[in-house]
N, C-alpha and C. Protein backbone atom coordinates (compact mmCIF):
# COMPACT_ATOMS: atom_id res chain seq x y z
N UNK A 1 36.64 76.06 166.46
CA UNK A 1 37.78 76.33 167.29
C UNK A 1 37.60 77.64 168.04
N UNK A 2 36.88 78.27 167.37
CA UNK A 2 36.49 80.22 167.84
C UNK A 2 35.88 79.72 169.27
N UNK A 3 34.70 79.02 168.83
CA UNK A 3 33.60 78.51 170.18
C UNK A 3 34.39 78.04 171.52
N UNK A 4 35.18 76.88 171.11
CA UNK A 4 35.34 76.73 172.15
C UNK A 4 36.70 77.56 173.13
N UNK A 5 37.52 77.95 172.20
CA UNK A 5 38.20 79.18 172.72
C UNK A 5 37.56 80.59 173.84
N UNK A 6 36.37 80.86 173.05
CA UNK A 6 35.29 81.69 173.71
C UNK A 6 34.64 81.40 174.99
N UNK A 7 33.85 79.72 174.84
CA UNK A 7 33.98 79.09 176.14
C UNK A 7 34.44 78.65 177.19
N UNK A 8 36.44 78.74 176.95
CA UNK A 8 37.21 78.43 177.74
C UNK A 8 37.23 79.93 178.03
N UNK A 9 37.24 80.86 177.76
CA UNK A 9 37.50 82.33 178.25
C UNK A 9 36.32 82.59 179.08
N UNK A 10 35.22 82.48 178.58
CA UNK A 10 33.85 82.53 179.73
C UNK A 10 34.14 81.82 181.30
N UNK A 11 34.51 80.24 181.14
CA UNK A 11 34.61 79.64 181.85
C UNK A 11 35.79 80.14 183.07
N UNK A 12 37.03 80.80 182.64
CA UNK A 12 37.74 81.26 183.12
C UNK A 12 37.73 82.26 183.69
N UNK A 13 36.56 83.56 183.52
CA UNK A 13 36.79 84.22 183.79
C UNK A 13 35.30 84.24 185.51
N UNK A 14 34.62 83.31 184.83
CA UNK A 14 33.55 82.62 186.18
C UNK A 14 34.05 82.04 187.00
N UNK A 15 35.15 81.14 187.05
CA UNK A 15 36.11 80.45 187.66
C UNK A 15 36.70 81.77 188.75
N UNK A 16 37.19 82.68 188.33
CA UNK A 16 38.13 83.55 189.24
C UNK A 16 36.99 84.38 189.38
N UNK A 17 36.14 85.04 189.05
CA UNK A 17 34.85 85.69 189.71
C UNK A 17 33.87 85.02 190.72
N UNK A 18 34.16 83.27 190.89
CA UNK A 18 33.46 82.60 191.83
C UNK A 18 34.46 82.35 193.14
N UNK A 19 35.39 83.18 193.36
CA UNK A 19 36.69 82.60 194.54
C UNK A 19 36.61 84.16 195.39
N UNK A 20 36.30 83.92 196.70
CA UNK A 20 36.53 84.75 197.97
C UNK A 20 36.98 84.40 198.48
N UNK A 21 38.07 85.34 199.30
CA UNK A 21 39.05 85.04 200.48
C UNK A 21 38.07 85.11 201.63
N UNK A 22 38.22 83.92 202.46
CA UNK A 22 37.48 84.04 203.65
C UNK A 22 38.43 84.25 205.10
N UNK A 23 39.68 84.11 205.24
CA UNK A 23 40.99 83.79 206.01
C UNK A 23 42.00 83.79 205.43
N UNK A 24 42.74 83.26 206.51
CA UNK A 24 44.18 83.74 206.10
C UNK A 24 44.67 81.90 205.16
N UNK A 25 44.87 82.10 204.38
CA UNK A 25 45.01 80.91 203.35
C UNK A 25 43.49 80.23 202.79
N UNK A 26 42.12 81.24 203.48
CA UNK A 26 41.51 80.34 202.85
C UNK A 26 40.70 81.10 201.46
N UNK A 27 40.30 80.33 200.80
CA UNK A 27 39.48 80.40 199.98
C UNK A 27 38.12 79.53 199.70
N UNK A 28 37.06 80.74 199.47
CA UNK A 28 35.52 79.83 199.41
C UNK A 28 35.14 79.89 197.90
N UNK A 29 35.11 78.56 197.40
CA UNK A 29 35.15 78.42 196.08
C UNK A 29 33.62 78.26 195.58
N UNK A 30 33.18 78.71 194.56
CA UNK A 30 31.80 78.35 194.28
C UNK A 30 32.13 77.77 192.77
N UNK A 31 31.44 75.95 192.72
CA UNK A 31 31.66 75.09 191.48
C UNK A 31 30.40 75.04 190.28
N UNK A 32 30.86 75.58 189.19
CA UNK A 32 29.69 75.87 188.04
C UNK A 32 29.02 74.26 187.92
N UNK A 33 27.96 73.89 189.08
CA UNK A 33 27.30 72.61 188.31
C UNK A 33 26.13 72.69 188.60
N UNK A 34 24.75 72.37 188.34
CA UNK A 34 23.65 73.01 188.52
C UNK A 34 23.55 73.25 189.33
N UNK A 35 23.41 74.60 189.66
CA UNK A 35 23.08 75.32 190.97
C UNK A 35 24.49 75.68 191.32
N UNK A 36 24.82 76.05 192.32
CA UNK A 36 26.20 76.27 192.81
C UNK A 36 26.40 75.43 194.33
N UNK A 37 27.75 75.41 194.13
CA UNK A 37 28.22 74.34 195.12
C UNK A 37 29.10 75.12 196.31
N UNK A 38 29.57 75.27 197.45
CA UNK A 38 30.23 75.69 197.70
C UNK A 38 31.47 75.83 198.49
N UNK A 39 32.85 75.44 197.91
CA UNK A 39 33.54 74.72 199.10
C UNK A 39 34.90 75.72 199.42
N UNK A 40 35.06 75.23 200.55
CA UNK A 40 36.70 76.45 201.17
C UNK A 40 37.59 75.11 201.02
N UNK A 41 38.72 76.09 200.53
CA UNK A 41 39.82 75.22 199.82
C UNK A 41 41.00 75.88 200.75
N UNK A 42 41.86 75.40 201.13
CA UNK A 42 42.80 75.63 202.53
C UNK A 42 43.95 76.10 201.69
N UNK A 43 44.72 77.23 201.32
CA UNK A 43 45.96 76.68 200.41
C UNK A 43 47.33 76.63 201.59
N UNK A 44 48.44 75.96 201.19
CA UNK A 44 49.08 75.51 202.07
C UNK A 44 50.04 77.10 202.28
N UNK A 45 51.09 76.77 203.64
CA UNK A 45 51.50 77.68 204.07
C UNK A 45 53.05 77.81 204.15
N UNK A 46 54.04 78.54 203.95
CA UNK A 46 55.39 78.72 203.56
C UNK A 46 56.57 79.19 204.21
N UNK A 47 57.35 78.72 205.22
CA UNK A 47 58.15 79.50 205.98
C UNK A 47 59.68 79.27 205.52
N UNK A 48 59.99 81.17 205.17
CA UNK A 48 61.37 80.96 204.71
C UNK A 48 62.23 81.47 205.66
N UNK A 49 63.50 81.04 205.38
CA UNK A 49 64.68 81.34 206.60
C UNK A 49 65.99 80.82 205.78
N UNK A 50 67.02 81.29 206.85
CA UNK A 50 68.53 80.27 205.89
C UNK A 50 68.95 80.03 207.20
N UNK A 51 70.03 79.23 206.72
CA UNK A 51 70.55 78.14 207.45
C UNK A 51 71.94 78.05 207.07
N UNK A 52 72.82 78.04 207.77
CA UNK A 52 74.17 78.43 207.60
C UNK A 52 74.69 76.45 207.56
N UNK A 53 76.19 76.33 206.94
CA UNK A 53 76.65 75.54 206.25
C UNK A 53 77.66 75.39 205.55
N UNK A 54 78.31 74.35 206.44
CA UNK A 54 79.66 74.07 205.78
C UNK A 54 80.38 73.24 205.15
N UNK A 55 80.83 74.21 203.88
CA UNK A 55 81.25 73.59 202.72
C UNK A 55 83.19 73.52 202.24
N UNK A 56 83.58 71.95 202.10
CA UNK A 56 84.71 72.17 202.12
C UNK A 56 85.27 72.54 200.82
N UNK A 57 86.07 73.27 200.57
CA UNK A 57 86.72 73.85 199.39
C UNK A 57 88.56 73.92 198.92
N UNK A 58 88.56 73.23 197.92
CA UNK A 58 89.95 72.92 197.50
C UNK A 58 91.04 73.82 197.62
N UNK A 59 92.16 73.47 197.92
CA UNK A 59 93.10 74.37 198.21
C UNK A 59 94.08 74.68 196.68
N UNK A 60 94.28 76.19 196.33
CA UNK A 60 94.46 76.31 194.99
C UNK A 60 95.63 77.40 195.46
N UNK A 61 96.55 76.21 194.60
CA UNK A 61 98.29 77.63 194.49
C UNK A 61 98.28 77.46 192.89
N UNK A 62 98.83 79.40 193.21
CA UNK A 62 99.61 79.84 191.65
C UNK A 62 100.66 79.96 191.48
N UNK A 63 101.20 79.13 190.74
CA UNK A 63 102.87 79.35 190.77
C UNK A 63 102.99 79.70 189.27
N UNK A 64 104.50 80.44 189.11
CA UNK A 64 104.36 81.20 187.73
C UNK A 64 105.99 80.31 187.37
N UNK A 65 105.57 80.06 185.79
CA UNK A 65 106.46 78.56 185.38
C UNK A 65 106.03 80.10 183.63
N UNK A 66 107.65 79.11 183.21
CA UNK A 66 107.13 79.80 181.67
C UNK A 66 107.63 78.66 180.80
N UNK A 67 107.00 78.94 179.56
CA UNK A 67 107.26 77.80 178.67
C UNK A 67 107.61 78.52 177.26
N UNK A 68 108.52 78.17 176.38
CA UNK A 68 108.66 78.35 174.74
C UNK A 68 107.57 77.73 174.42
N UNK A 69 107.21 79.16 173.61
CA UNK A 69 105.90 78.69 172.16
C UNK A 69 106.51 78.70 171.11
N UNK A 70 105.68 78.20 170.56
CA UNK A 70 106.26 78.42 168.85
C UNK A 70 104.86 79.39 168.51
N UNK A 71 105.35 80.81 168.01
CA UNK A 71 104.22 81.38 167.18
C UNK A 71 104.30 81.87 165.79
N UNK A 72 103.27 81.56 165.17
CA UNK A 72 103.48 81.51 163.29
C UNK A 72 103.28 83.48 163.17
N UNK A 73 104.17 83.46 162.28
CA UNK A 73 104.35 85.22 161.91
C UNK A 73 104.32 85.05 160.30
N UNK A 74 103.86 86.62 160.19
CA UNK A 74 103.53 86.59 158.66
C UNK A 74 103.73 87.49 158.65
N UNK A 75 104.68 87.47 157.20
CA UNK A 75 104.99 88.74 156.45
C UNK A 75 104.43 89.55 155.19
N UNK A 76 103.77 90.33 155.43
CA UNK A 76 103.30 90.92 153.94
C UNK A 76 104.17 91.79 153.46
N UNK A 77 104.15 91.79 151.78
CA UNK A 77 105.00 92.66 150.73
C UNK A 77 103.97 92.78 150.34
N UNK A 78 104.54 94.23 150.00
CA UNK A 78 103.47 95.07 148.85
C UNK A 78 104.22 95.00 147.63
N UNK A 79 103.50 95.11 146.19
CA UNK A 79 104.08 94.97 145.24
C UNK A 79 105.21 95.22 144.29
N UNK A 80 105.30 96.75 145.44
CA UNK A 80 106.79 97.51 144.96
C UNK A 80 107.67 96.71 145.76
N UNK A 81 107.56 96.26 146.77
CA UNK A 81 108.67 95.52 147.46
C UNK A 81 109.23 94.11 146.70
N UNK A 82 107.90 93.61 146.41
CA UNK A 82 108.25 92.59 145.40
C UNK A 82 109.59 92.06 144.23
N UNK A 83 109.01 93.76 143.60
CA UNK A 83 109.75 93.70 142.36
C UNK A 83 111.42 94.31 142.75
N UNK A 84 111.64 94.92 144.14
CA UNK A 84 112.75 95.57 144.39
C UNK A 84 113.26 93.88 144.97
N UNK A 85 112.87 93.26 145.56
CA UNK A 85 113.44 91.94 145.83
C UNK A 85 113.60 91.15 144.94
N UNK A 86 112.61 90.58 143.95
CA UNK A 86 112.86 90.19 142.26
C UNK A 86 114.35 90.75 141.85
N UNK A 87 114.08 92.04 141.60
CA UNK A 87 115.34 92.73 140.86
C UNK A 87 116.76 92.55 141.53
N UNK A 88 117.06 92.00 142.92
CA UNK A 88 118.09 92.12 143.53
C UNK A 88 118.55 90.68 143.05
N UNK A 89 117.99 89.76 142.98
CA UNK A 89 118.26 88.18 142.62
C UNK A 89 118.59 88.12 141.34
């Protein structure tokens, strides 16, 4: 597994040591097969810009409405309170 790990790293690193820019997108590639081979590879080309666009969007009202909740409440006693409520009953 070492080997061929080692060989993919060799191979990789001949791979990008065999590539010259010759132009503007190009590249002259040289291919590891006996002897060397040698070919220009074109890479493609990219034009960015924006472009305006219209998008329709929902019409949103806030109206203010109120409603009854019911909310749960809790009471804690401490132990002296306890016994002063005990004792009153």
């Amino acid at each position: 597994m070492r080997k061929l790990a080692a060989v993919a790293a060799v191979m990789a690193v001949v791979s990008v040591s065999a590539c010259k820019k010759t132009g503007a997108g190009e590249y002259e590639v040289q291919k590891p097969v006996v002897g060397t081979q040698t070919d220009t590879v074109t890479t493609p080309t990219m034009s960015v810009g924006t472009e305006s666009a219209t998008v329709n969007v929902p019409k949103v009202e806030v109206k203010k409405d109120s409603a009854t909740i019911k909310v749960p409440t809790v009471q804690v006693n401490t132990p002296s309170e306890n016994k002063a409520k005990n004792a009153k009953k």
